[in-house]
C-alpha atoms as a PDB file:
ATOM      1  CA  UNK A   1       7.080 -15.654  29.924  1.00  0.00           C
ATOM      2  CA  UNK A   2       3.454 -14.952  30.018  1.00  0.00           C
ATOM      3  CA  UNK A   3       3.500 -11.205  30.271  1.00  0.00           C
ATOM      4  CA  UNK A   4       5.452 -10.529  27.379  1.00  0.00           C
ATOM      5  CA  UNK A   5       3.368 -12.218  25.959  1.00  0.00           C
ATOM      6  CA  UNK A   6       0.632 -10.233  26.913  1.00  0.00           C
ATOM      7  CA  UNK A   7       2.792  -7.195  26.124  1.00  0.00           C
ATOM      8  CA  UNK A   8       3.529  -8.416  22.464  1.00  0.00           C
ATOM      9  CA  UNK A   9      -0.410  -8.359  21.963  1.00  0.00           C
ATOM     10  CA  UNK A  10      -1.020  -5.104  23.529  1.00  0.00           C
ATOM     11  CA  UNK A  11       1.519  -3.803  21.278  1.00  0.00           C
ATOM     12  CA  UNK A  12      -0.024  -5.073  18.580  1.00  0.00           C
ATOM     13  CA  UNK A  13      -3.265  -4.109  18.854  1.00  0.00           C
ATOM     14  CA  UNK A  14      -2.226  -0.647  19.857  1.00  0.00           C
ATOM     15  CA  UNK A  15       0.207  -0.539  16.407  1.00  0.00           C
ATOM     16  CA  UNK A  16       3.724  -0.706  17.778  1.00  0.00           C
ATOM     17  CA  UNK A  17       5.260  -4.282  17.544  1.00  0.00           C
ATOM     18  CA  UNK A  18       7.581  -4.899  20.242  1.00  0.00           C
ATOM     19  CA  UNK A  19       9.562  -8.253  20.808  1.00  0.00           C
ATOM     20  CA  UNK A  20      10.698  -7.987  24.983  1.00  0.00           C
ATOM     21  CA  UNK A  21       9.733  -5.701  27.575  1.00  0.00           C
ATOM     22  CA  UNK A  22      10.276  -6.814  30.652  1.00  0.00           C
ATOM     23  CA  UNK A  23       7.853  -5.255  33.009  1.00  0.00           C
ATOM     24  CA  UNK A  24       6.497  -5.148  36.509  1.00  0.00           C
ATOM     25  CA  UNK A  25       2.603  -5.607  36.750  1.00  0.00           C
ATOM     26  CA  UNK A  26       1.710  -2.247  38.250  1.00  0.00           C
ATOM     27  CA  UNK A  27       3.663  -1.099  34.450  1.00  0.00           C
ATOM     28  CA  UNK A  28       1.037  -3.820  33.067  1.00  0.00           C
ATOM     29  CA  UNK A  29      -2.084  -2.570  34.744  1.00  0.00           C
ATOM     30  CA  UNK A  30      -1.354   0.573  33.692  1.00  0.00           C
ATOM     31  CA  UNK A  31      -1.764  -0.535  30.192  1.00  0.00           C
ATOM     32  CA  UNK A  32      -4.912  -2.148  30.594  1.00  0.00           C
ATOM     33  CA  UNK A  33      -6.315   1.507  32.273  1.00  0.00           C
ATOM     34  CA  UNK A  34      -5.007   3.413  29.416  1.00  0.00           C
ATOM     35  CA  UNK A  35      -6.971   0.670  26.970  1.00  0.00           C
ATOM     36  CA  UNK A  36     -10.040   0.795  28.764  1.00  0.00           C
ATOM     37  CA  UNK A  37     -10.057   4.820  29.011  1.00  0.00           C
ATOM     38  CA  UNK A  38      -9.100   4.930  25.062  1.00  0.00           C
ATOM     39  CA  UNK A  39     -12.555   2.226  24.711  1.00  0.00           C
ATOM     40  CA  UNK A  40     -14.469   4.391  26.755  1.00  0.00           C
ATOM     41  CA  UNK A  41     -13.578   7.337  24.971  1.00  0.00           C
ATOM     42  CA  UNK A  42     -14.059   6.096  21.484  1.00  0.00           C
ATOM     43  CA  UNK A  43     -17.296   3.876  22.512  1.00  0.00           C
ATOM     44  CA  UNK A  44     -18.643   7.737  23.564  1.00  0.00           C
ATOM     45  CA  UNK A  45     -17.652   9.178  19.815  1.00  0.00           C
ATOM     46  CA  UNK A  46     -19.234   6.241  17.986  1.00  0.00           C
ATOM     47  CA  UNK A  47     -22.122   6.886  20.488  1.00  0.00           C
ATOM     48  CA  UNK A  48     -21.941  10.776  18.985  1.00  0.00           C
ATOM     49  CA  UNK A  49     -21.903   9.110  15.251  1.00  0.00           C
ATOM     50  CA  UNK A  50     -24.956   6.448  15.571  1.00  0.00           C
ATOM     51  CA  UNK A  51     -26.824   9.262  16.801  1.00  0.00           C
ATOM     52  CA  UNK A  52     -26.011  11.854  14.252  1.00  0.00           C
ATOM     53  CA  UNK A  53     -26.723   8.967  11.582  1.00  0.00           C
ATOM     54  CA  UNK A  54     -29.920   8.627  13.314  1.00  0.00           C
ATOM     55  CA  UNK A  55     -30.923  11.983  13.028  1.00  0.00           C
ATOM     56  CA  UNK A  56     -30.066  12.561   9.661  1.00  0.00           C
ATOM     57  CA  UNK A  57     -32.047   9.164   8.325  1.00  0.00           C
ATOM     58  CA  UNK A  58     -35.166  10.816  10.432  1.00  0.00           C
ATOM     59  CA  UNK A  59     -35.088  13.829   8.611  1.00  0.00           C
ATOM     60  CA  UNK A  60     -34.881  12.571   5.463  1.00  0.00           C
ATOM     61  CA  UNK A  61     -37.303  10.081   5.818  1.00  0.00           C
ATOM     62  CA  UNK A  62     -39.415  12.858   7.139  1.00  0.00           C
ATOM     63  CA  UNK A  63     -39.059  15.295   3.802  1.00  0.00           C
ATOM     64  CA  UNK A  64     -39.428  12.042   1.279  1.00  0.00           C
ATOM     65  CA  UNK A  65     -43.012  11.146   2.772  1.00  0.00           C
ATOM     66  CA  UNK A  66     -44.580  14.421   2.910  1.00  0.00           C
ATOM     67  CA  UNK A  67     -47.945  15.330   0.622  1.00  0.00           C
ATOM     68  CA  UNK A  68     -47.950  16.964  -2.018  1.00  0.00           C
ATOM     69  CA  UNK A  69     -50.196  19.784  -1.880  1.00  0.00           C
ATOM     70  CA  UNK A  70     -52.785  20.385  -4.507  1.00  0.00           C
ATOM     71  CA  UNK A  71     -52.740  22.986  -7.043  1.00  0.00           C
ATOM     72  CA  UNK A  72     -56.432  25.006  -7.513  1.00  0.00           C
ATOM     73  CA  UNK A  73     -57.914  25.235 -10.931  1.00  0.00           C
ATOM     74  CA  UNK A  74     -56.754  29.028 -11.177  1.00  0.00           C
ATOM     75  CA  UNK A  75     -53.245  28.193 -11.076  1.00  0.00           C
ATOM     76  CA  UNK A  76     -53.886  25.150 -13.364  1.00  0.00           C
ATOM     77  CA  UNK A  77     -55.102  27.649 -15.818  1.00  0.00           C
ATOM     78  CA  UNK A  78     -52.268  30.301 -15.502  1.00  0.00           C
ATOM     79  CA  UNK A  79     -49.704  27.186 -15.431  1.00  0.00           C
ATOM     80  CA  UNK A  80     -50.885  26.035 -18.908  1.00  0.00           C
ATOM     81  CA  UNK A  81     -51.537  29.636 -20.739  1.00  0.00           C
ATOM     82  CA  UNK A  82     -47.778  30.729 -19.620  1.00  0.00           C
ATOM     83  CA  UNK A  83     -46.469  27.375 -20.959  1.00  0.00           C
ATOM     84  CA  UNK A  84     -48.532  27.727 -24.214  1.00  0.00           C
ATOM     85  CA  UNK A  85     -46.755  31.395 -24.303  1.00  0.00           C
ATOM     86  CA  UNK A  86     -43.373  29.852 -23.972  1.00  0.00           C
ATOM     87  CA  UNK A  87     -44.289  27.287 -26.683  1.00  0.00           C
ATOM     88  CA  UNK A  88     -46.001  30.140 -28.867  1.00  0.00           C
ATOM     89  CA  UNK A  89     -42.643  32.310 -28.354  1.00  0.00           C
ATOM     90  CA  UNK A  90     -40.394  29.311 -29.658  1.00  0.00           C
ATOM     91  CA  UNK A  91     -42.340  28.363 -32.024  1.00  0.00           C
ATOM     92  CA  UNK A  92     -42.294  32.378 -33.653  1.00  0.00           C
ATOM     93  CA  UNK A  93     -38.575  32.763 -32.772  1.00  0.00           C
ATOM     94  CA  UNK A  94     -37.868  29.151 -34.659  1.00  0.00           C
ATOM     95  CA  UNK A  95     -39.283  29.578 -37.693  1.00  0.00           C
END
């Protein structure tokens, strides 16, 4: 009575609903193997995913905290004359 049972919630967890099976316990045991290899095997992939997760959150943690560099006076100056040329040129071309 017991092992189907046992077999009913195997089969359910693994998708398959099932109402009887008789079976011996060697058929049983073989059961429980294959769902402990299939937990081993996926505990390994989600293994695989934490650590890709990982690695992903480290380098983008890395790139959002990094300095900004400074900018020297020189390039200050040629920044703001080429942007008062754009303005200039917009200004002409508007009116």
């Amino acid at each position: 009575m017991y092992r189907y049972l046992w077999v009913d919630f195997l089969m359910e967890v693994i998708g398959s609903r099932i109402s009887w099976v008789p079976m011996s316990c060697g058929e049983m045991m073989d059961i429980v193997a294959t769902l402990n290899a299939e937990r081993s095997r996926l505990k390994g992939e989600l293994e695989a995913v934490e650590k890709a997760l990982s690695a992903a959150h480290n380098v983008r943690s890395r790139t959002s905290h990094r300095l900004k560099g400074t900018v020297s006076a020189a390039a200050r100056r040629r920044i703001a004359q080429a942007q008062k040329a754009r303005w200039a040129k917009w200004r002409k071309d508007r009116g």
